[in-house]
PDB file of N, CA and C in Angstrom:
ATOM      1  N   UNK A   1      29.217  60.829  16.837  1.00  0.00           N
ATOM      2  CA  UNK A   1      29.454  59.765  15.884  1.00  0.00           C
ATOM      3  C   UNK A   1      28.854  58.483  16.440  1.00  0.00           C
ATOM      4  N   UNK A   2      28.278  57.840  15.405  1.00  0.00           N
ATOM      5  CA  UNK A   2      27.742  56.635  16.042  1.00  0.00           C
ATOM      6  C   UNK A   2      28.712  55.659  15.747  1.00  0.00           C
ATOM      7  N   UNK A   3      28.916  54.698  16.601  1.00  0.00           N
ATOM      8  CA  UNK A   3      29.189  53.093  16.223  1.00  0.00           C
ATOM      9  C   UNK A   3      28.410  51.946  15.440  1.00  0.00           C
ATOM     10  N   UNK A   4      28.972  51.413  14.638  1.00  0.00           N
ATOM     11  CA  UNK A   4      28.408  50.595  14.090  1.00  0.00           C
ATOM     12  C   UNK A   4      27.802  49.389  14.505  1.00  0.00           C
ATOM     13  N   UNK A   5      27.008  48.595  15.033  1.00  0.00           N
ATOM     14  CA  UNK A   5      26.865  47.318  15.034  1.00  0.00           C
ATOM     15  C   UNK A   5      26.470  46.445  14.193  1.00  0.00           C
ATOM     16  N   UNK A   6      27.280  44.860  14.309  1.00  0.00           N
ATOM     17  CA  UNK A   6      27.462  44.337  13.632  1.00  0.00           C
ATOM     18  C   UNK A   6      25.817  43.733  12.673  1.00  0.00           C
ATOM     19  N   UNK A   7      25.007  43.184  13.141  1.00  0.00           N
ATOM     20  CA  UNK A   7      23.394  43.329  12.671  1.00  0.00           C
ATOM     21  C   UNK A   7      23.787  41.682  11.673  1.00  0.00           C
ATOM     22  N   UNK A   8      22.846  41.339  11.129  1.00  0.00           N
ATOM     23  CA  UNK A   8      22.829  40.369  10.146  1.00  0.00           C
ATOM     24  C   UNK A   8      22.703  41.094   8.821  1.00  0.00           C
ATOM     25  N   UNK A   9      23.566  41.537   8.018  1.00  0.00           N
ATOM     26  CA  UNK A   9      22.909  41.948   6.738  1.00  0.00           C
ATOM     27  C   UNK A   9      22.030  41.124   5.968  1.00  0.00           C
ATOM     28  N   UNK A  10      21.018  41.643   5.134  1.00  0.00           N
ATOM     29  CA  UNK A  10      19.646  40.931   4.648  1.00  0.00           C
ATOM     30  C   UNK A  10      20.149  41.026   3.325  1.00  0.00           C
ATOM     31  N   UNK A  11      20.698  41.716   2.473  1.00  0.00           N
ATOM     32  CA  UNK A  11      21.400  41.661   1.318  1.00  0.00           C
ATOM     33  C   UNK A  11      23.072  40.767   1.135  1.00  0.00           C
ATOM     34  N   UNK A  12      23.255  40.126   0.350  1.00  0.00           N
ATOM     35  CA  UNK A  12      24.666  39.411   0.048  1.00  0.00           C
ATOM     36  C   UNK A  12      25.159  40.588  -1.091  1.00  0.00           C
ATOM     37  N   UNK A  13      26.807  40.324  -0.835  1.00  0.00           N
ATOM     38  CA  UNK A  13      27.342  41.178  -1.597  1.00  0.00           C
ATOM     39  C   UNK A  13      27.591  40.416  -3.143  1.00  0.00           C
ATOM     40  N   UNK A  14      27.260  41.734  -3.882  1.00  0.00           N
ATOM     41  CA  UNK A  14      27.291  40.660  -5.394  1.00  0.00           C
ATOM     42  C   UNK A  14      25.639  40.806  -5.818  1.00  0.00           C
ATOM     43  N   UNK A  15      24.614  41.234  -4.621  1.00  0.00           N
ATOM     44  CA  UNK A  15      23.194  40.865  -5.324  1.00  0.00           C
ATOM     45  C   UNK A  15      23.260  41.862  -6.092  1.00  0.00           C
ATOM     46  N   UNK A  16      21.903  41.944  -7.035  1.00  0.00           N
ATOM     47  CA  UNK A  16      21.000  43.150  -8.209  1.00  0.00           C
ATOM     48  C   UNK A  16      20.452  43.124  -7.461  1.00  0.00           C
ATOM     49  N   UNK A  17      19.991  45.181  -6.842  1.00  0.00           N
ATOM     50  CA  UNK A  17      18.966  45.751  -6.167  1.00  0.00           C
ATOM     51  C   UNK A  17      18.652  46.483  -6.856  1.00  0.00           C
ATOM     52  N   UNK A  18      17.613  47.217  -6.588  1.00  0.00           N
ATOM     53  CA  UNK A  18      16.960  48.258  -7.258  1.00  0.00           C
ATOM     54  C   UNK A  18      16.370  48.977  -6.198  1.00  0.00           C
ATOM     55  N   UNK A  19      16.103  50.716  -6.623  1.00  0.00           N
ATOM     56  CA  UNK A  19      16.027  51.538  -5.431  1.00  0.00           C
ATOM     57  C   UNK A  19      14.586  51.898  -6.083  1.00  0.00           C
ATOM     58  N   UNK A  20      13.709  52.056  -5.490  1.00  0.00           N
ATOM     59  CA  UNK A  20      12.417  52.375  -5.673  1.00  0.00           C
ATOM     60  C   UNK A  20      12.485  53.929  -6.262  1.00  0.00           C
ATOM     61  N   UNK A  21      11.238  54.140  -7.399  1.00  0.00           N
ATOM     62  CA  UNK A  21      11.465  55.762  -8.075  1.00  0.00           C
ATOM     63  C   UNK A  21      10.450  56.217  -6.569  1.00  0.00           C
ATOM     64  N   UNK A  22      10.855  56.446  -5.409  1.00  0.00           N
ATOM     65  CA  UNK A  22       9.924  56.592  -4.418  1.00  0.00           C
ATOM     66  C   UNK A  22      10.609  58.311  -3.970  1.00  0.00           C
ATOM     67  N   UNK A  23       9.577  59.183  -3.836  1.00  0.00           N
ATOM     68  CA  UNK A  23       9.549  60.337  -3.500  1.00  0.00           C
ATOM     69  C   UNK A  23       8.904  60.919  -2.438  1.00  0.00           C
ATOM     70  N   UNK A  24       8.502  60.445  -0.979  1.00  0.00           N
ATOM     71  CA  UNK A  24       8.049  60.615   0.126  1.00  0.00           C
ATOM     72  C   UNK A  24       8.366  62.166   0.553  1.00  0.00           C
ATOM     73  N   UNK A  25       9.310  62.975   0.263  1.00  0.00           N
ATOM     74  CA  UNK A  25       9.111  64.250   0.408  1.00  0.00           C
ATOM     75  C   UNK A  25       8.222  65.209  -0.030  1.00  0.00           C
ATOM     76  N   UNK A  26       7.806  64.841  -1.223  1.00  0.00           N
ATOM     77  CA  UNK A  26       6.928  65.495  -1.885  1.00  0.00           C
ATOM     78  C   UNK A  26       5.312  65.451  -1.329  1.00  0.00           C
ATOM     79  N   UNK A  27       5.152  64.453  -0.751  1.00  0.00           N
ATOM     80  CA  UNK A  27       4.362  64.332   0.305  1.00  0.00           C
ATOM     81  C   UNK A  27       4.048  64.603   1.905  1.00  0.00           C
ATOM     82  N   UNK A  28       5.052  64.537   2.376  1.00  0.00           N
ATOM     83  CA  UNK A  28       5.623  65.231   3.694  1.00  0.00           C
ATOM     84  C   UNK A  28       6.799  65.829   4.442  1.00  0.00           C
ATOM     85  N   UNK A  29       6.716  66.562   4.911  1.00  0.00           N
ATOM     86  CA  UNK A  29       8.082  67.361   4.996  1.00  0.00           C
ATOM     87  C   UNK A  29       8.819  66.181   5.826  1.00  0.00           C
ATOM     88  N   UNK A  30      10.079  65.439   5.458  1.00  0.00           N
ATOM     89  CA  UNK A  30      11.044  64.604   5.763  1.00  0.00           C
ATOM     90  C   UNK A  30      12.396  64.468   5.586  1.00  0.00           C
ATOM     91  N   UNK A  31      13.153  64.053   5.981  1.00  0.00           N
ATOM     92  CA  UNK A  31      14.670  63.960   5.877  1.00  0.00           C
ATOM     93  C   UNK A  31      14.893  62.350   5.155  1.00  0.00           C
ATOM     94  N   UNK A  32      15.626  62.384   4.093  1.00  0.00           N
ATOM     95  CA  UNK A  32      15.609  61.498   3.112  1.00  0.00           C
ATOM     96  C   UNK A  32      17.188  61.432   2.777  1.00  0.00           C
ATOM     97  N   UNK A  33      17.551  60.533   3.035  1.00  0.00           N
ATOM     98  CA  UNK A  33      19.201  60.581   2.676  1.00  0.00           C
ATOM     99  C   UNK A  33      20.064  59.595   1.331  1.00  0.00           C
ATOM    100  N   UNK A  34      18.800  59.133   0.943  1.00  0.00           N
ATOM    101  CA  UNK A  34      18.761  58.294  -0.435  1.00  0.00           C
ATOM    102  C   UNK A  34      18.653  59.253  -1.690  1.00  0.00           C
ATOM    103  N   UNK A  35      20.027  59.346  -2.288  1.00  0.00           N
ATOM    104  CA  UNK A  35      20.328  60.409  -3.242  1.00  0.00           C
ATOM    105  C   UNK A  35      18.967  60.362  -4.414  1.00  0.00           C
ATOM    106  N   UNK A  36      18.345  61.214  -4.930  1.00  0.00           N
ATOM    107  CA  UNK A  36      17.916  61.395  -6.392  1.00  0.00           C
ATOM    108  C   UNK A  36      17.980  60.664  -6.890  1.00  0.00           C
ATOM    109  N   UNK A  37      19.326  60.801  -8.050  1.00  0.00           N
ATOM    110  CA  UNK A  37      19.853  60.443  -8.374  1.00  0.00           C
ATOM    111  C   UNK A  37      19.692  58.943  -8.455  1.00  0.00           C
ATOM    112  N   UNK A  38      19.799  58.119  -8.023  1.00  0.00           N
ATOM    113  CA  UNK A  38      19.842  56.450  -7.933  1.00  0.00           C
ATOM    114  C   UNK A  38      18.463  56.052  -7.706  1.00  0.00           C
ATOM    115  N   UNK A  39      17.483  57.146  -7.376  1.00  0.00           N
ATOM    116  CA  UNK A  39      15.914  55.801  -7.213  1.00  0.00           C
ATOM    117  C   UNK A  39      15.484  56.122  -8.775  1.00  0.00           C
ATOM    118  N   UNK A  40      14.948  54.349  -8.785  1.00  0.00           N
ATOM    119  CA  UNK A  40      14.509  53.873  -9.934  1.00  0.00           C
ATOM    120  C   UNK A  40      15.288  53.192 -10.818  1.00  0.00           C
ATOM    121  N   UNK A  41      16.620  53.292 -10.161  1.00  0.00           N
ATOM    122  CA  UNK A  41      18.028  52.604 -10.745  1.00  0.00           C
ATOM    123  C   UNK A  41      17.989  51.100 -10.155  1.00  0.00           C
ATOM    124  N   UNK A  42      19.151  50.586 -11.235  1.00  0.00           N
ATOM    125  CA  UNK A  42      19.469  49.176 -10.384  1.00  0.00           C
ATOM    126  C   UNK A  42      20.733  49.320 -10.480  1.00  0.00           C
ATOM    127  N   UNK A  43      21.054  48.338  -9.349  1.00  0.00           N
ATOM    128  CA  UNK A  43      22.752  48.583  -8.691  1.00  0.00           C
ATOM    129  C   UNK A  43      23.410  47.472  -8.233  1.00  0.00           C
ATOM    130  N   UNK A  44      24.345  46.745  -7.468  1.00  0.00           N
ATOM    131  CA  UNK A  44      24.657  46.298  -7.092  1.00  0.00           C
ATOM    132  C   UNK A  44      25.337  46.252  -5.748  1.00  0.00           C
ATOM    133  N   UNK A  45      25.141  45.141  -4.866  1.00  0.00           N
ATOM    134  CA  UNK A  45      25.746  45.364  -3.418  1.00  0.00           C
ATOM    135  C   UNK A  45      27.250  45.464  -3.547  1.00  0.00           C
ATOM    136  N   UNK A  46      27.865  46.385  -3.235  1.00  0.00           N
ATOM    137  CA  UNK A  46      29.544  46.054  -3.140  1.00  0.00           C
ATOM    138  C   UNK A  46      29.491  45.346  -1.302  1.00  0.00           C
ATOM    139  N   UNK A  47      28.914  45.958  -0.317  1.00  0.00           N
ATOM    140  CA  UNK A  47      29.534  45.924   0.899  1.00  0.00           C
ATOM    141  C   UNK A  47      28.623  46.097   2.194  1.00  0.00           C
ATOM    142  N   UNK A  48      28.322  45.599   2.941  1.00  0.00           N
ATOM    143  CA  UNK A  48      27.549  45.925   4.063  1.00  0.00           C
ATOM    144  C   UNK A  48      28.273  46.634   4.756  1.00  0.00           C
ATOM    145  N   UNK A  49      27.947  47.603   5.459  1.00  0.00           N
ATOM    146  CA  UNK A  49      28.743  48.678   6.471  1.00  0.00           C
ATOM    147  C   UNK A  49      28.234  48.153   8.138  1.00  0.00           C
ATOM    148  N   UNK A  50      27.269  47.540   8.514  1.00  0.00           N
ATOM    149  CA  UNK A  50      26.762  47.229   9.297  1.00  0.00           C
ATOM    150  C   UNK A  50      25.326  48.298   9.760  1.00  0.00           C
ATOM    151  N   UNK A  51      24.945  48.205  10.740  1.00  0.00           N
ATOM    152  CA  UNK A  51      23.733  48.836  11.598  1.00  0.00           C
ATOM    153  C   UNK A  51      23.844  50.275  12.190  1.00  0.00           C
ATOM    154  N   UNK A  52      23.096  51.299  12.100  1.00  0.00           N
ATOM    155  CA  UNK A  52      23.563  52.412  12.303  1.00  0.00           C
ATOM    156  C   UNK A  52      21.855  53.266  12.561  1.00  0.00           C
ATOM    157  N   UNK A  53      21.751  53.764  13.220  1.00  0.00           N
ATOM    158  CA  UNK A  53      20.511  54.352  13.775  1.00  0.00           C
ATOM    159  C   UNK A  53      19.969  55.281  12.533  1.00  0.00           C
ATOM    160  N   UNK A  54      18.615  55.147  12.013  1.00  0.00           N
ATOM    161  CA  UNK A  54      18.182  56.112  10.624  1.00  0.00           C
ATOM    162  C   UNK A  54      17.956  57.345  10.893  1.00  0.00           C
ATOM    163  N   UNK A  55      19.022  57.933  10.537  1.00  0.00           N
ATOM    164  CA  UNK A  55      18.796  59.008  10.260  1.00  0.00           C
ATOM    165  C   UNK A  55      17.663  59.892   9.906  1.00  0.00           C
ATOM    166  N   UNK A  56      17.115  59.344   8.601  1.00  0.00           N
ATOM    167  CA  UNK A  56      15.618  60.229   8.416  1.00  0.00           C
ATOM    168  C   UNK A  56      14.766  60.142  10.200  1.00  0.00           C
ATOM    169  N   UNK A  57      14.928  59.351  11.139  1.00  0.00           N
ATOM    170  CA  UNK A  57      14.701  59.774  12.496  1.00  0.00           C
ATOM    171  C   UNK A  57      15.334  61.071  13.335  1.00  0.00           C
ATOM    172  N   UNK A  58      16.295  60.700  13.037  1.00  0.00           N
ATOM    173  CA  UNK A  58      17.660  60.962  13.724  1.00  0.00           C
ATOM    174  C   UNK A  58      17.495  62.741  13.498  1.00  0.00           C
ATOM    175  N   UNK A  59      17.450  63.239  12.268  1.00  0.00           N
ATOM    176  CA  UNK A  59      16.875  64.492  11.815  1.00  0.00           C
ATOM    177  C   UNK A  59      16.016  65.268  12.253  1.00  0.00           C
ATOM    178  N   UNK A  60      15.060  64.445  13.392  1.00  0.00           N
ATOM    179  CA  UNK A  60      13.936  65.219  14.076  1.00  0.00           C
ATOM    180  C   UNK A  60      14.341  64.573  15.203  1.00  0.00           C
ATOM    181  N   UNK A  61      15.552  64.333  16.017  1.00  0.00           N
ATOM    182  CA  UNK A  61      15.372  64.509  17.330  1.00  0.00           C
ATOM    183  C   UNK A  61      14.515  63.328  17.634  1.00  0.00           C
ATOM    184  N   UNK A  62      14.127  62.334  17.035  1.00  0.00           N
ATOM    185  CA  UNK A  62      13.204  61.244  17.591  1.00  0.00           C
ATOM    186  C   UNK A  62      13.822  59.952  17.871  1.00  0.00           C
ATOM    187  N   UNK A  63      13.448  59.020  18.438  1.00  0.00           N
ATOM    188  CA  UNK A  63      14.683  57.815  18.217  1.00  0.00           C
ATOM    189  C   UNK A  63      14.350  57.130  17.570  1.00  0.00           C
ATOM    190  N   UNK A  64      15.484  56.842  16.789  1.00  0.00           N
ATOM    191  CA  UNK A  64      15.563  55.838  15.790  1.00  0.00           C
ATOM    192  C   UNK A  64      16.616  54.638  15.685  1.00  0.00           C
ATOM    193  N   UNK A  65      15.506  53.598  14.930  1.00  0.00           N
ATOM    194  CA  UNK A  65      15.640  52.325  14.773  1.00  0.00           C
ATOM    195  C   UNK A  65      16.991  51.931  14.098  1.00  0.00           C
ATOM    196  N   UNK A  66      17.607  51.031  14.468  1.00  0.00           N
ATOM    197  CA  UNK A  66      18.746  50.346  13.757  1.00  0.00           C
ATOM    198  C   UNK A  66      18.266  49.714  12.211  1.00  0.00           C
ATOM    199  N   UNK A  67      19.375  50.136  11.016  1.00  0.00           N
ATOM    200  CA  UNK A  67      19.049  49.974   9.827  1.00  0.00           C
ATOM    201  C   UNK A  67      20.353  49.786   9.500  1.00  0.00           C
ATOM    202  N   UNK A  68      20.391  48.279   8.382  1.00  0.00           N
ATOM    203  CA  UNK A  68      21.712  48.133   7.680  1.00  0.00           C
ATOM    204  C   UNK A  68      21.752  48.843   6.403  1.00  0.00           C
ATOM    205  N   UNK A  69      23.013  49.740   6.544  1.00  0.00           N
ATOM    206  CA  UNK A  69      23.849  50.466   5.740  1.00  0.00           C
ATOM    207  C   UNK A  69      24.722  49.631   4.918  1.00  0.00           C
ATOM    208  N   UNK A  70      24.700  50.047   3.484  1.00  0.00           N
ATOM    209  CA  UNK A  70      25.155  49.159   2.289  1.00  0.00           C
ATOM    210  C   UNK A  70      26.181  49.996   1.291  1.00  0.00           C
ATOM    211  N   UNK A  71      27.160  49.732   0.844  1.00  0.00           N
ATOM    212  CA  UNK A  71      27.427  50.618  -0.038  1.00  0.00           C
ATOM    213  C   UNK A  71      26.812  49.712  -1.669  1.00  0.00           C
ATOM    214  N   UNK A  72      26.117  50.752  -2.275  1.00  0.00           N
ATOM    215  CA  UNK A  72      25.915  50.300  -3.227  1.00  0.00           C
ATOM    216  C   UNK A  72      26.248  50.456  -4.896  1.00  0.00           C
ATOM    217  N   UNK A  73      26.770  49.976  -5.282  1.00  0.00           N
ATOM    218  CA  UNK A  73      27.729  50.870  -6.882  1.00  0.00           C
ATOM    219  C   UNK A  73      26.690  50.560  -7.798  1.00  0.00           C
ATOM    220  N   UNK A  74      26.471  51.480  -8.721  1.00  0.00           N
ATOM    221  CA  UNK A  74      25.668  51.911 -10.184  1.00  0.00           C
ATOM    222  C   UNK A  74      26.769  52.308 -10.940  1.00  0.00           C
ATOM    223  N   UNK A  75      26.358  51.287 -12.311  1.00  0.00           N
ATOM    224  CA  UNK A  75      27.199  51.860 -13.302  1.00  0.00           C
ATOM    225  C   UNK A  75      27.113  54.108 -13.764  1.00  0.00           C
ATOM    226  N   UNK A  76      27.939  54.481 -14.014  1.00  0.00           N
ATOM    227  CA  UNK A  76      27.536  55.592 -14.644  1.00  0.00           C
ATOM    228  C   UNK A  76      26.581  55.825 -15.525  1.00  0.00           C
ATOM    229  N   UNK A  77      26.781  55.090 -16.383  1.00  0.00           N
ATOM    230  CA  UNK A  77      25.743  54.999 -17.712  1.00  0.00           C
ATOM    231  C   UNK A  77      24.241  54.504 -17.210  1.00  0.00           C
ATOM    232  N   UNK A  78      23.687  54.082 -15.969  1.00  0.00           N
ATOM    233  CA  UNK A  78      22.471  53.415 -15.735  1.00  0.00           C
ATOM    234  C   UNK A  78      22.243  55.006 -15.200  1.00  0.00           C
ATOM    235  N   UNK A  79      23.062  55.544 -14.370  1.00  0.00           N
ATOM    236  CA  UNK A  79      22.668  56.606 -13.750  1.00  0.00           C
ATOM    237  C   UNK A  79      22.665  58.274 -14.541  1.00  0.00           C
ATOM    238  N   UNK A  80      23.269  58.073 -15.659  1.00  0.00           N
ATOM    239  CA  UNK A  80      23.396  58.882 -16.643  1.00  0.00           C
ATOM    240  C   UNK A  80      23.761  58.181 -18.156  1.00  0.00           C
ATOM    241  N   UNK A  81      22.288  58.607 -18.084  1.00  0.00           N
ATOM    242  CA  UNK A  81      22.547  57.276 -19.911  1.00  0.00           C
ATOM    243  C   UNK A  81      23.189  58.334 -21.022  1.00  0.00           C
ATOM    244  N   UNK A  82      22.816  59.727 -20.688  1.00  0.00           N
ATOM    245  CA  UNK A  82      23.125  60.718 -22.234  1.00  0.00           C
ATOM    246  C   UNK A  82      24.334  61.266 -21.870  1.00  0.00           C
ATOM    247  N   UNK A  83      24.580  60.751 -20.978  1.00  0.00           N
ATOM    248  CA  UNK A  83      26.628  61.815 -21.176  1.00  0.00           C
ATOM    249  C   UNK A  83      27.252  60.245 -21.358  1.00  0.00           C
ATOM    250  N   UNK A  84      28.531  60.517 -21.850  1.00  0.00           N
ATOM    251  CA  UNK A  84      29.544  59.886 -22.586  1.00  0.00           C
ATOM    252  C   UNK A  84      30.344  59.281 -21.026  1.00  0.00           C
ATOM    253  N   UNK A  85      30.695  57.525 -20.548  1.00  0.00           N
ATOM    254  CA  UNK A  85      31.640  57.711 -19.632  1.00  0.00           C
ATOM    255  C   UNK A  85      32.552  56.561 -20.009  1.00  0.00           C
ATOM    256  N   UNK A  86      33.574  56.076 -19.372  1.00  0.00           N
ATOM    257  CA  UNK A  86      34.326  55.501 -19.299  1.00  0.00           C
ATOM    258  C   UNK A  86      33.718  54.049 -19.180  1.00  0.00           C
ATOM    259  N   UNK A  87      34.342  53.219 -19.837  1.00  0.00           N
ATOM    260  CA  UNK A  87      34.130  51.936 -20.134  1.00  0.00           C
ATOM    261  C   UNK A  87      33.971  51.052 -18.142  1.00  0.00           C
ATOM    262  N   UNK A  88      33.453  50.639 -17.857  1.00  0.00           N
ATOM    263  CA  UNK A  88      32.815  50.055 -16.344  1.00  0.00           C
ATOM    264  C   UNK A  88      33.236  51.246 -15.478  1.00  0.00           C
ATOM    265  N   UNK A  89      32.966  52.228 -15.939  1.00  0.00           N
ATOM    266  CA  UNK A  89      32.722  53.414 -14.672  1.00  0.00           C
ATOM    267  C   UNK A  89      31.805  53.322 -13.692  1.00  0.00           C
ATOM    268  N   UNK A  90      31.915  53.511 -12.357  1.00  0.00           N
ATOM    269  CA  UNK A  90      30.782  52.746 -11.052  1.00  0.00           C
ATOM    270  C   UNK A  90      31.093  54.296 -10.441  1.00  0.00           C
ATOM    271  N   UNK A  91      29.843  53.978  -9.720  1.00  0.00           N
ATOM    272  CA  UNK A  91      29.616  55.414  -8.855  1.00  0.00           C
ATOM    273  C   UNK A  91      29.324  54.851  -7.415  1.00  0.00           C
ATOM    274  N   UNK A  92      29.697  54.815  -6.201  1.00  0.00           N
ATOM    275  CA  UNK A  92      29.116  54.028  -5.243  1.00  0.00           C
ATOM    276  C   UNK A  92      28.524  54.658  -4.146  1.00  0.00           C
ATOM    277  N   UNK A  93      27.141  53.943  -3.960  1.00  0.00           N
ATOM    278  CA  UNK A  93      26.716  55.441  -2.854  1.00  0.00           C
ATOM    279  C   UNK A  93      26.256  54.165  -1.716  1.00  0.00           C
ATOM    280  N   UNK A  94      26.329  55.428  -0.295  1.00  0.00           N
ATOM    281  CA  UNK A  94      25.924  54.599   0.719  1.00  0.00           C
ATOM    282  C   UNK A  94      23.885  54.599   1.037  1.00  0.00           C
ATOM    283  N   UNK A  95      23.345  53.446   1.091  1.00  0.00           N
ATOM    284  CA  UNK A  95      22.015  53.297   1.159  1.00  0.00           C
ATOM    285  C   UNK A  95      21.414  52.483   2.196  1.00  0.00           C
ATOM    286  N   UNK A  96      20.568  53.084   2.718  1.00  0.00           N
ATOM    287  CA  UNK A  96      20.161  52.372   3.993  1.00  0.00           C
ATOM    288  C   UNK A  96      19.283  51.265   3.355  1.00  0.00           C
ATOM    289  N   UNK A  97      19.201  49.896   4.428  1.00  0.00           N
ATOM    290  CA  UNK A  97      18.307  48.916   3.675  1.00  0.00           C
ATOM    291  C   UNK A  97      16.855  49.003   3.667  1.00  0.00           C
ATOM    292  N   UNK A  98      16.484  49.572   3.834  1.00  0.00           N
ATOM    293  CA  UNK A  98      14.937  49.783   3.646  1.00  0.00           C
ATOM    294  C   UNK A  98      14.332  50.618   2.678  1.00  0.00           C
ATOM    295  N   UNK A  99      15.553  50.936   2.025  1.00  0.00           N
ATOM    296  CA  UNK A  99      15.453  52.231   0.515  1.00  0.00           C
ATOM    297  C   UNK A  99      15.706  51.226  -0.589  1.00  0.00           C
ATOM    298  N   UNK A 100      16.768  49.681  -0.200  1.00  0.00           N
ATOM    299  CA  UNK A 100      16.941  48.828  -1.278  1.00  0.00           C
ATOM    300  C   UNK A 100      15.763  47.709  -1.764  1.00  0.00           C
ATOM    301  N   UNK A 101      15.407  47.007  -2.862  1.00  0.00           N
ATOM    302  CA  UNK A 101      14.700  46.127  -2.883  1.00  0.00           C
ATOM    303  C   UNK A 101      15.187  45.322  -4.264  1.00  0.00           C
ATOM    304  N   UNK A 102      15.007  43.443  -3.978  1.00  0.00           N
ATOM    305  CA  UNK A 102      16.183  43.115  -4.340  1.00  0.00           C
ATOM    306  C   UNK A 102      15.606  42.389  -5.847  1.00  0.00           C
ATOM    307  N   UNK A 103      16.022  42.568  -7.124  1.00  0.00           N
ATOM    308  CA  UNK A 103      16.151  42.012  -8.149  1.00  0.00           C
ATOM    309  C   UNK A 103      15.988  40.384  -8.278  1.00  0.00           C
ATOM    310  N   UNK A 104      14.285  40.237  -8.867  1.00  0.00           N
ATOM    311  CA  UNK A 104      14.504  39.088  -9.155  1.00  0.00           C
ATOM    312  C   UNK A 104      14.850  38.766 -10.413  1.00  0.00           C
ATOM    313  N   UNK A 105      15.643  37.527 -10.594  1.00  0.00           N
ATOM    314  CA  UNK A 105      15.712  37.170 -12.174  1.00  0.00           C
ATOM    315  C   UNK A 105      14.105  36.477 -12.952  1.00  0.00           C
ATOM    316  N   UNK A 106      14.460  37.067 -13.966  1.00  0.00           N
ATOM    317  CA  UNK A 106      13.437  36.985 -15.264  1.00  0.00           C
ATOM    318  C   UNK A 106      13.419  35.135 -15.380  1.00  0.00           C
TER     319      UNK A 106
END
């Protein structure tokens, strides 16, 4: 188990992010821990978790770099527009920061 360190988070809680429709597996065999599901979505920061060594490293035995971990909530309906859900239903997933990129306003 790793420990967390504390790190500066680069995201505030409360921002609009958006997860890139980015598919790097399909290109090289890699360990990817950024669900489906949510790239190409936009979401919101609930929470910084702090700094935690990346995994997609971490998966091959190589060392890896410290990366801030975020929990990030998506409505249901952004993440599934054709099923039926509950009025502010949130789904919250954990995302490393280098998978997030942050919403500018129009």
């Amino acid at each position: 188990m790793f420990e967390s360190k504390a790190g500066v988070p680069q995201l505030a809680e409360g921002a609009l992010v958006y997860i890139p429709d980015d598919w790097p597996e399909d290109q090289v065999f890699c360990h990817i821990r950024t669900p489906g599901y949510v790239r190409g979505k936009q979401g919101r920061v609930v929470e910084y978790m702090g700094q935690f060594p990346s995994p997609e490293e971490l998966a091959f035995g190589i060392p890896a770099p410290m990366r801030g971990l975020y929990h990030i909530e998506f409505a249901l309906a952004e993440l599934w527009p054709d099923d039926v859900h509950e009025h502010n239903a949130y789904c919250v997933v954990e995302i490393y920061e280098h998978w997030v990129s942050t919403v500018v306003a129009a």
